[in-house]
Protein backbone atom coordinates (compact mmCIF):
# COMPACT_ATOMS: atom_id res chain seq x y z
CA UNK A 1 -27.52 9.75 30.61
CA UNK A 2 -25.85 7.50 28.04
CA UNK A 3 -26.59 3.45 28.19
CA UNK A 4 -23.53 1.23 27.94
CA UNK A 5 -24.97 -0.09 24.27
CA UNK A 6 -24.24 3.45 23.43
CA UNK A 7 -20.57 3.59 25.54
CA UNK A 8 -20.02 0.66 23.19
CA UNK A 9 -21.20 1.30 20.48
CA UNK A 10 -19.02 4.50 20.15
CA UNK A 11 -15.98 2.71 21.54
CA UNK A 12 -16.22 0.17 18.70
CA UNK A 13 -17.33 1.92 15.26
CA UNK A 14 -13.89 3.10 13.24
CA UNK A 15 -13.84 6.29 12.49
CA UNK A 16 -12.40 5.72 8.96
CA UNK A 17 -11.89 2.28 7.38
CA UNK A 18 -8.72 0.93 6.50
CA UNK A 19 -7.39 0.01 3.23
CA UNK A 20 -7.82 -3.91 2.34
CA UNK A 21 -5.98 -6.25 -0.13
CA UNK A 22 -6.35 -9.50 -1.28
CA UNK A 23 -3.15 -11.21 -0.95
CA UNK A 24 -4.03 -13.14 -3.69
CA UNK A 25 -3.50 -9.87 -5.92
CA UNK A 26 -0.68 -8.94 -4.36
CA UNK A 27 0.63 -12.03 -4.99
CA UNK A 28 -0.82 -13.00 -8.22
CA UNK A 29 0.17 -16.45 -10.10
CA UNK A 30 2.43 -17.47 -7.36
CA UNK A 31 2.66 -17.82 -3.90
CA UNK A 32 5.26 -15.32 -2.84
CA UNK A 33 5.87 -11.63 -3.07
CA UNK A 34 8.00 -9.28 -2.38
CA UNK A 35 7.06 -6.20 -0.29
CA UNK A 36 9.19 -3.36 0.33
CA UNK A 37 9.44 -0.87 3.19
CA UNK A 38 11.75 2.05 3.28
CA UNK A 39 15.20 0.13 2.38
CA UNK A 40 13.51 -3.69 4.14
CA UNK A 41 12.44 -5.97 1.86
CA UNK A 42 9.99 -9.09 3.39
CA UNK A 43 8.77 -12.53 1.40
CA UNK A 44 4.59 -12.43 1.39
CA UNK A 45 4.23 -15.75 1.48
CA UNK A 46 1.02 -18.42 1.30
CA UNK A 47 1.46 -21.40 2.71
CA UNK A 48 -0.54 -24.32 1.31
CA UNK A 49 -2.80 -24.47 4.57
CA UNK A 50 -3.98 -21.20 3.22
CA UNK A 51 -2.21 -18.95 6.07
CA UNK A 52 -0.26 -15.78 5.03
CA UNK A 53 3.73 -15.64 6.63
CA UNK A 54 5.48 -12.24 6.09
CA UNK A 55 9.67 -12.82 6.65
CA UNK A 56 12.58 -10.50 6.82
């Protein structure tokens, strides 16, 4: 019989990691970038409290 630290331990491991990127990169010297899906282009933006916005 399985314990429930095994239930959740399953439950909450990823099976593959997702991709991460520092928006400071994508962003670089400035503190707003473009990013473009399909034919939508949003503003990346960091706001000077340190908090990422992403507009239409």
């Amino acid at each position: 019989m399985m314990g429930l630290q095994s239930i959740v331990a399953q439950t909450t491991t990823p099976a593959t990691r997702l991709p991460q990127y520092d928006a400071r990169d994508l962003i670089k010297d400035g503190d707003q970038a473009h990013i473009i899906l399909d034919d939508q282009t949003y503003v990346l933006r960091i706001t000077r409290a340190g908090k990422l916005i992403l507009t239409k």
